[in-house]
C-alpha atoms as a PDB file:
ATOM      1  CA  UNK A   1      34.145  96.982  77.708  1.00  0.00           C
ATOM      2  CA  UNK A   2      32.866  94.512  80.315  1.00  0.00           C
ATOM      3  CA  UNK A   3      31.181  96.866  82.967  1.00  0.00           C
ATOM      4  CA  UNK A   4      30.501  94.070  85.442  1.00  0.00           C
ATOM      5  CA  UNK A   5      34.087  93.587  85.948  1.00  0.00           C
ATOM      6  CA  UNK A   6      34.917  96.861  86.988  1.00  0.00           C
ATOM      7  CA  UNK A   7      32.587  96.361  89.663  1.00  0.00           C
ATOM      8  CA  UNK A   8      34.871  93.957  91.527  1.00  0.00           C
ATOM      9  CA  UNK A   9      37.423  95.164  94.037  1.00  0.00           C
ATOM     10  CA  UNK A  10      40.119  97.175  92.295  1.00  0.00           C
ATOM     11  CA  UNK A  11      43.110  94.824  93.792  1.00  0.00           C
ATOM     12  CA  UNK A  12      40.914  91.322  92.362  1.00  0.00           C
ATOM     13  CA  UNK A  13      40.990  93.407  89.417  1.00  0.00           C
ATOM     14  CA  UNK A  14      44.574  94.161  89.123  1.00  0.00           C
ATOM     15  CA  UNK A  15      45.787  90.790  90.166  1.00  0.00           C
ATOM     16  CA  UNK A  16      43.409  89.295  87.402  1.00  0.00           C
ATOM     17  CA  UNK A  17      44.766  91.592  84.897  1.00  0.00           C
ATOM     18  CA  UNK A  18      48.283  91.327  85.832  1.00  0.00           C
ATOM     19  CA  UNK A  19      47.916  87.109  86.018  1.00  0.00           C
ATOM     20  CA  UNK A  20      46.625  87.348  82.554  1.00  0.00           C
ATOM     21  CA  UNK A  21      48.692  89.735  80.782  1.00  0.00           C
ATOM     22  CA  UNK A  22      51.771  87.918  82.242  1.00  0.00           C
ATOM     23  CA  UNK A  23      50.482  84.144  80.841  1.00  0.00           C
ATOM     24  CA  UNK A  24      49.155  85.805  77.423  1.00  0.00           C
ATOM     25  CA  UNK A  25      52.552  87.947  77.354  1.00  0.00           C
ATOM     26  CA  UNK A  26      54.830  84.509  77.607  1.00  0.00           C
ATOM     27  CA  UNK A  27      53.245  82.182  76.080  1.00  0.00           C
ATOM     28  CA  UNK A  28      51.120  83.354  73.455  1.00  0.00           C
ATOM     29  CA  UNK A  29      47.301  82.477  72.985  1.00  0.00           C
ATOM     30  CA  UNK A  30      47.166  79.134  71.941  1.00  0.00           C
ATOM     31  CA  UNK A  31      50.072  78.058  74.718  1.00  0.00           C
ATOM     32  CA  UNK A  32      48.198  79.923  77.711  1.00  0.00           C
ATOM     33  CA  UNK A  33      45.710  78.516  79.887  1.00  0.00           C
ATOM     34  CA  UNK A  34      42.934  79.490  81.585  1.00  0.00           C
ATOM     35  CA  UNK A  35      44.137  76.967  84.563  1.00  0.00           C
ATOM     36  CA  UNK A  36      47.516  79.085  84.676  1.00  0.00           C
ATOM     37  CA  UNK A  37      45.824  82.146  84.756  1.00  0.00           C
ATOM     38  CA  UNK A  38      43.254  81.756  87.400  1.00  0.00           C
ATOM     39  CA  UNK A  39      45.938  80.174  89.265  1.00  0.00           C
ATOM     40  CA  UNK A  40      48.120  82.966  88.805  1.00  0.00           C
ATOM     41  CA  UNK A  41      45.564  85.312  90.096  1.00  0.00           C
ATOM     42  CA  UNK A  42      44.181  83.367  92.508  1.00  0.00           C
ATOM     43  CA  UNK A  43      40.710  83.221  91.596  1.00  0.00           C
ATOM     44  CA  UNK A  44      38.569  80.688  90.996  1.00  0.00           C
ATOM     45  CA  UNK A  45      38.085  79.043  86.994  1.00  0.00           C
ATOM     46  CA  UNK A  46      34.270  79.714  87.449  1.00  0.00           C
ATOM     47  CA  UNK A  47      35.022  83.419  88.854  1.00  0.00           C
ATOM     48  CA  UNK A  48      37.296  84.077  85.008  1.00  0.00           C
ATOM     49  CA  UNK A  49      34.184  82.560  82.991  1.00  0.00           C
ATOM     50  CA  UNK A  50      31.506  84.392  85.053  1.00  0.00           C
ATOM     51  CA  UNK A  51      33.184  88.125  83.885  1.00  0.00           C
ATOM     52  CA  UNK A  52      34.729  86.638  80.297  1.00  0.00           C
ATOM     53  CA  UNK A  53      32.227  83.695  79.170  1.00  0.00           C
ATOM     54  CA  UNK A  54      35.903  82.455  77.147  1.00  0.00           C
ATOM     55  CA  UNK A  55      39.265  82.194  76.594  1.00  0.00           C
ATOM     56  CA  UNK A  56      38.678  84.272  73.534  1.00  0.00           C
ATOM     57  CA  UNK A  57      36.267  86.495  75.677  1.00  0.00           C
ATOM     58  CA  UNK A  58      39.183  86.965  78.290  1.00  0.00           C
ATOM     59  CA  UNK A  59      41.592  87.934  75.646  1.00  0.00           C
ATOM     60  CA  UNK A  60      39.056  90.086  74.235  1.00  0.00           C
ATOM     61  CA  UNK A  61      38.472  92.261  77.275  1.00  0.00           C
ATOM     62  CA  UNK A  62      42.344  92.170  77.787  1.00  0.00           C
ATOM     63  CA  UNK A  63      43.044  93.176  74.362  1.00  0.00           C
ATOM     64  CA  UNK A  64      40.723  96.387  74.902  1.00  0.00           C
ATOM     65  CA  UNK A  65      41.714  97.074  78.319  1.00  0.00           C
ATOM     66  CA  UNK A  66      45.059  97.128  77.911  1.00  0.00           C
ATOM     67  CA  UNK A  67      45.351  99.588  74.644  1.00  0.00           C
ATOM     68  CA  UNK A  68      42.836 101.629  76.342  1.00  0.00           C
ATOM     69  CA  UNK A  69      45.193 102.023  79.448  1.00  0.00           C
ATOM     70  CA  UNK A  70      48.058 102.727  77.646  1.00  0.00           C
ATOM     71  CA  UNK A  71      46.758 105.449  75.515  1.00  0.00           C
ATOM     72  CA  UNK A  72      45.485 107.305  78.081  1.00  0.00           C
ATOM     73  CA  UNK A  73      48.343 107.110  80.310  1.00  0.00           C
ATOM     74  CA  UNK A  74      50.806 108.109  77.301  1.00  0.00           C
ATOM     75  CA  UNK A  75      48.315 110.962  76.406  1.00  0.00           C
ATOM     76  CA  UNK A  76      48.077 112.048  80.203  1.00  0.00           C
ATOM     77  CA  UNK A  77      51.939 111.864  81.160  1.00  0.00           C
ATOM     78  CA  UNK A  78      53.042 113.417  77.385  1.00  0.00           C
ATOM     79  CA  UNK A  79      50.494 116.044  76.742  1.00  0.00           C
ATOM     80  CA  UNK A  80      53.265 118.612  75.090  1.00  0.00           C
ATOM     81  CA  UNK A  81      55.171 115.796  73.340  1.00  0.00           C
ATOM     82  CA  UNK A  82      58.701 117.213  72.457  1.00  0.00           C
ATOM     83  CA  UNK A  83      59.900 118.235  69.036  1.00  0.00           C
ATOM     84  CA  UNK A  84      62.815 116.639  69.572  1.00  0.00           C
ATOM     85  CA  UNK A  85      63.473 113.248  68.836  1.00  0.00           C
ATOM     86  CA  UNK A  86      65.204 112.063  71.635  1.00  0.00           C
ATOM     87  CA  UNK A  87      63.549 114.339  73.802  1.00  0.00           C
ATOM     88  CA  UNK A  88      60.274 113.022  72.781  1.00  0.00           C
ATOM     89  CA  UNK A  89      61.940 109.215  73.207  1.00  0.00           C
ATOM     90  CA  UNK A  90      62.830 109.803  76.864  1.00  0.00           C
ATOM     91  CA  UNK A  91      59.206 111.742  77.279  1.00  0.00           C
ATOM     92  CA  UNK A  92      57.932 107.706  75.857  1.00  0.00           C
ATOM     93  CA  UNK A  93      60.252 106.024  78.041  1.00  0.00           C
ATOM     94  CA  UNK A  94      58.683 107.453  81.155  1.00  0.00           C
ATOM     95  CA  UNK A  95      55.237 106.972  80.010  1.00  0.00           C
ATOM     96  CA  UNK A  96      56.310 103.547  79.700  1.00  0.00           C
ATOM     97  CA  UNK A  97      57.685 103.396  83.067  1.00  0.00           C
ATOM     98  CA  UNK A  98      54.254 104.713  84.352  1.00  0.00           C
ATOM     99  CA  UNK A  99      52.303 102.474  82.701  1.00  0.00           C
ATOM    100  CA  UNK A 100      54.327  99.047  84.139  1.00  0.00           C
ATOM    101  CA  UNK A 101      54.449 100.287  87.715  1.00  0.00           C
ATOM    102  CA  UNK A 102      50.703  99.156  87.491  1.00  0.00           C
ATOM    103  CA  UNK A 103      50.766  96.843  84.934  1.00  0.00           C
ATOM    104  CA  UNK A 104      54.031  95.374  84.526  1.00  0.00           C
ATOM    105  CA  UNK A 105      53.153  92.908  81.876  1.00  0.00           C
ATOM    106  CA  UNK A 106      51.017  95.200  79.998  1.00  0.00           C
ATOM    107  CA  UNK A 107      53.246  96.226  77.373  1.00  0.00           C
ATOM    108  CA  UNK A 108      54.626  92.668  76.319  1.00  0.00           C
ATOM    109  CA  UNK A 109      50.921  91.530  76.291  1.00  0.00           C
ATOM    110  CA  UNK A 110      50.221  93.886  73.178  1.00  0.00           C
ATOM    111  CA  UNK A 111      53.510  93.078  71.961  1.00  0.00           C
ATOM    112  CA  UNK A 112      53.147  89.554  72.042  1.00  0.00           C
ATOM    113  CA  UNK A 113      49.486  90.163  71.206  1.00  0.00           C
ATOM    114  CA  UNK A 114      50.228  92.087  67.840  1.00  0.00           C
ATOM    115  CA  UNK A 115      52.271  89.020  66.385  1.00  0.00           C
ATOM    116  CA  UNK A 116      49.299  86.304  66.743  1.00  0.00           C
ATOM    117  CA  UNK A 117      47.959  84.918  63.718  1.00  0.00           C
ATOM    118  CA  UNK A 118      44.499  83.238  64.711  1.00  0.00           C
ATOM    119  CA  UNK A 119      42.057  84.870  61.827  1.00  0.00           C
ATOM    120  CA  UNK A 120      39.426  84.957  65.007  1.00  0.00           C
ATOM    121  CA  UNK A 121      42.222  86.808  67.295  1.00  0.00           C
ATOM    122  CA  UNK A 122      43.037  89.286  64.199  1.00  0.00           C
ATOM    123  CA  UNK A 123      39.896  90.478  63.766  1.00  0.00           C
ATOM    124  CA  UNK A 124      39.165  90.957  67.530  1.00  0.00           C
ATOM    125  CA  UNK A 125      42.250  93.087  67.436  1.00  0.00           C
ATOM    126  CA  UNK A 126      41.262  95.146  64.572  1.00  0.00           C
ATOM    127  CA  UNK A 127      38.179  96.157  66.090  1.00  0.00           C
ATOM    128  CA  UNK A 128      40.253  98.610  67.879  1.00  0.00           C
ATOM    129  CA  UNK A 129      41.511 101.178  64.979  1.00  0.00           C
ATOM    130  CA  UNK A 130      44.616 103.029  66.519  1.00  0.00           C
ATOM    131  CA  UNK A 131      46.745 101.274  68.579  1.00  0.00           C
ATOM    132  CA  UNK A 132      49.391 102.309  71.359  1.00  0.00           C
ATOM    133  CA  UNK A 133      52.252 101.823  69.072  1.00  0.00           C
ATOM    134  CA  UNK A 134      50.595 104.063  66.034  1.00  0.00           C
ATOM    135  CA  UNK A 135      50.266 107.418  68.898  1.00  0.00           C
ATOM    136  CA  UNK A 136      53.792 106.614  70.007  1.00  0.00           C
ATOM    137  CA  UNK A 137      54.758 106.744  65.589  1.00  0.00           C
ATOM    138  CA  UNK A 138      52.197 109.745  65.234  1.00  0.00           C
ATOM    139  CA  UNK A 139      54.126 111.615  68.035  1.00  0.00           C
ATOM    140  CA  UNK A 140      57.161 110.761  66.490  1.00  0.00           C
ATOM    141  CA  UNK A 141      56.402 111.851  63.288  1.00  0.00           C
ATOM    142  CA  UNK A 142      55.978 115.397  64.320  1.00  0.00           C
ATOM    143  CA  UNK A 143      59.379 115.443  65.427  1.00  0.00           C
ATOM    144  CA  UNK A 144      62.884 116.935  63.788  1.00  0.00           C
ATOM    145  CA  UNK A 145      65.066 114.328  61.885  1.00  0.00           C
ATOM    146  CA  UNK A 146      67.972 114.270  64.784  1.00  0.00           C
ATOM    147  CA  UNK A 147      71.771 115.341  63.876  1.00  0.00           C
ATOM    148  CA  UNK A 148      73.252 112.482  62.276  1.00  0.00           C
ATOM    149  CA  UNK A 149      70.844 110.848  61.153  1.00  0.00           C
ATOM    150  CA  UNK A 150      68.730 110.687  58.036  1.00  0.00           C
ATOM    151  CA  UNK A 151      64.548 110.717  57.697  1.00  0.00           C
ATOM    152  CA  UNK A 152      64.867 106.525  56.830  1.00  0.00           C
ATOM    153  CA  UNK A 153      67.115 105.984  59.499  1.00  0.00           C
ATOM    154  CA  UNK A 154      65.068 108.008  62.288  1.00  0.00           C
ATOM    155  CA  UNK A 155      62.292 105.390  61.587  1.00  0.00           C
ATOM    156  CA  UNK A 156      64.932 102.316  62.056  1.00  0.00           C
ATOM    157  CA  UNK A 157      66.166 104.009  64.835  1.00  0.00           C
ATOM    158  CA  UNK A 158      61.824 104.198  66.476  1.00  0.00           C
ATOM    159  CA  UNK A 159      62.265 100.085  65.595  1.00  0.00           C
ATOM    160  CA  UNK A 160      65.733  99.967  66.776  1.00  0.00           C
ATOM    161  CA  UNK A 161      64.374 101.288  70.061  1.00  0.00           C
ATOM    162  CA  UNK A 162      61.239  99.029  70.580  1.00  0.00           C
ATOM    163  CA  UNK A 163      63.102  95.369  69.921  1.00  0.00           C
ATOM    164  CA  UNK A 164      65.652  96.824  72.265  1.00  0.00           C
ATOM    165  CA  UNK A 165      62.641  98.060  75.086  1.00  0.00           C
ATOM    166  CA  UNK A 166      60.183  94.436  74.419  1.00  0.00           C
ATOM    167  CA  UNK A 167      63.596  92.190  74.780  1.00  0.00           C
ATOM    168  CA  UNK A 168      64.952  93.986  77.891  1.00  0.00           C
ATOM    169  CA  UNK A 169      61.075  93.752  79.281  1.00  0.00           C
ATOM    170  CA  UNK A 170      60.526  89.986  78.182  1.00  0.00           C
ATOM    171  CA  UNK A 171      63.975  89.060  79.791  1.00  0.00           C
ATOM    172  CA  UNK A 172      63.382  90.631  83.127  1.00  0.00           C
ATOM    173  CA  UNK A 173      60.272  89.444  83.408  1.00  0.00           C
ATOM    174  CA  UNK A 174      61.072  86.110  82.891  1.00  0.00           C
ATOM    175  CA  UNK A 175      63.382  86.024  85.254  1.00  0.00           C
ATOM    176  CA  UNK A 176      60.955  87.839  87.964  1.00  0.00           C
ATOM    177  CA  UNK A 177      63.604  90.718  87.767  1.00  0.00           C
ATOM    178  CA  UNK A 178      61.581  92.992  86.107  1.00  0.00           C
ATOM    179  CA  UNK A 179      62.407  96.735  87.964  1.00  0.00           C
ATOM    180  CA  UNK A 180      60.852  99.716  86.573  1.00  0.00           C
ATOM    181  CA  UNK A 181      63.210 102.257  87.419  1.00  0.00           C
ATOM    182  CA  UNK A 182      66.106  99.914  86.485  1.00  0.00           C
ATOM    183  CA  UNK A 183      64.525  99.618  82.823  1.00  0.00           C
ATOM    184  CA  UNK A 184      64.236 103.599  82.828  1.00  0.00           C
ATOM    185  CA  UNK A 185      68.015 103.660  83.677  1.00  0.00           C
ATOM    186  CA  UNK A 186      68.748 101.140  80.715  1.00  0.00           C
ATOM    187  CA  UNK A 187      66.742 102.556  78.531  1.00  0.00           C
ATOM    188  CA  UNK A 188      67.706 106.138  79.031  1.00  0.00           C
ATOM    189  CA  UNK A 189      71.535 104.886  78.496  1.00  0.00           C
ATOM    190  CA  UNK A 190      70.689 103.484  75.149  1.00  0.00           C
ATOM    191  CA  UNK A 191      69.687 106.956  74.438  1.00  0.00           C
ATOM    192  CA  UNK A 192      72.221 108.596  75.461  1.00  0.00           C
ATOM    193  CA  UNK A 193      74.524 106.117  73.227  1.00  0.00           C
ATOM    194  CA  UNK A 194      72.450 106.297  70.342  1.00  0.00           C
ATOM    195  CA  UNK A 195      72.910 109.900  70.455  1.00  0.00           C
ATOM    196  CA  UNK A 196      76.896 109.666  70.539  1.00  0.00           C
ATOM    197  CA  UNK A 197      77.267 106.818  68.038  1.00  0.00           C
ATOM    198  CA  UNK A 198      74.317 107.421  64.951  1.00  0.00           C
ATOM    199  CA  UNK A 199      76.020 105.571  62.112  1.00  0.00           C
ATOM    200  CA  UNK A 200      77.349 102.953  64.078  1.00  0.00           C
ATOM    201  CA  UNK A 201      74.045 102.266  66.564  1.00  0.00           C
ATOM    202  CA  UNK A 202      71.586 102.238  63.679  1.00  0.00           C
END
């Protein structure tokens, strides 16, 4: 973790964070700029390479911070995760919701993070052995097969539930619509349909 950067002002360091997760989160790596995110965060190009050295530095320290953040905030806002499934799901939900009122993009960064395919980016990424999605399947794990549904269609159902979370986040975002508590609401309803419908959702 790069120490001297936590020594800047915490609202530089937000807006620096935010500005890159949001480039890295749309475009990629190899599509995102270090002009478009220094202008984004309204900093100065010498001010990014002073605290990251690189590109690949920046994404680095991005890449750490932000499954760092994540996991602690899901361990601190679920510390008795729920033994039921969709109980457990909604617990996730507003973990989620906690973590993007600070860090909007922070989510669709490791998303879009987690499908690059630079060897160099891969094994940066690897350095860091469990990962914010593998706690949210651990927690899962330890929780009953719902009514309805069977143990191979509980884990569609986990994947069912993330494309459904990343495409509602990536859309509003976007769009510069993103609204935490309106995701909670949409999220919540897919739930609550999902628990209705089990054959037909999955």
């Amino acid at each position: 973790m790069n120490d001297r950067f936590f020594e800047l002002k915490k609202e530089k360091q937000d807006r620096m964070i935010n500005a890159a997760c949001r480039i890295l989160a749309v475009n990629g790596y190899a599509n995102s700029s270090t002009d478009n995110i220094v202008k984004a965060a309204s900093i100065s190009k010498g001010l990014l390479f002073h605290y990251f050295g690189s590109k690949q530095g920046m994404f680095s320290f991005m890449y750490d911070f932000c499954e760092r953040y994540a996991q602690l905030e899901l361990r601190s806002s679920i510390r008795e995760p729920s033994r039921d499934y969709f109980g457990l799901q909604e617990q996730l939900i507003g973990a989620e919701v906690t973590i993007m009122r600070q860090y909007p993009y922070l989510l669709l960064f490791l998303e879009t993070a987690s499908l690059e395919t630079d060897p160099e980016l891969i094994k940066l990424m690897e350095a860091t052995e469990v990962n914010y999605l593998d706690v949210c399947r651990e927690m899962a794990d330890k929780t009953e097969t719902p009514d309805g549904y069977s143990p191979s269609e509980t884990l569609r159902l986990g994947e069912l539930l993330h494309r459904v979370s990343m495409h509602y986040i990536r859309c509003s975002l976007m769009q510069d619509q993103f609204d935490p508590d309106r995701y909670e609401e949409y999220m919540l309803s897919c739930l609550e349909l999902l628990k209705r419908n089990p054959v037909q959702a999955v």
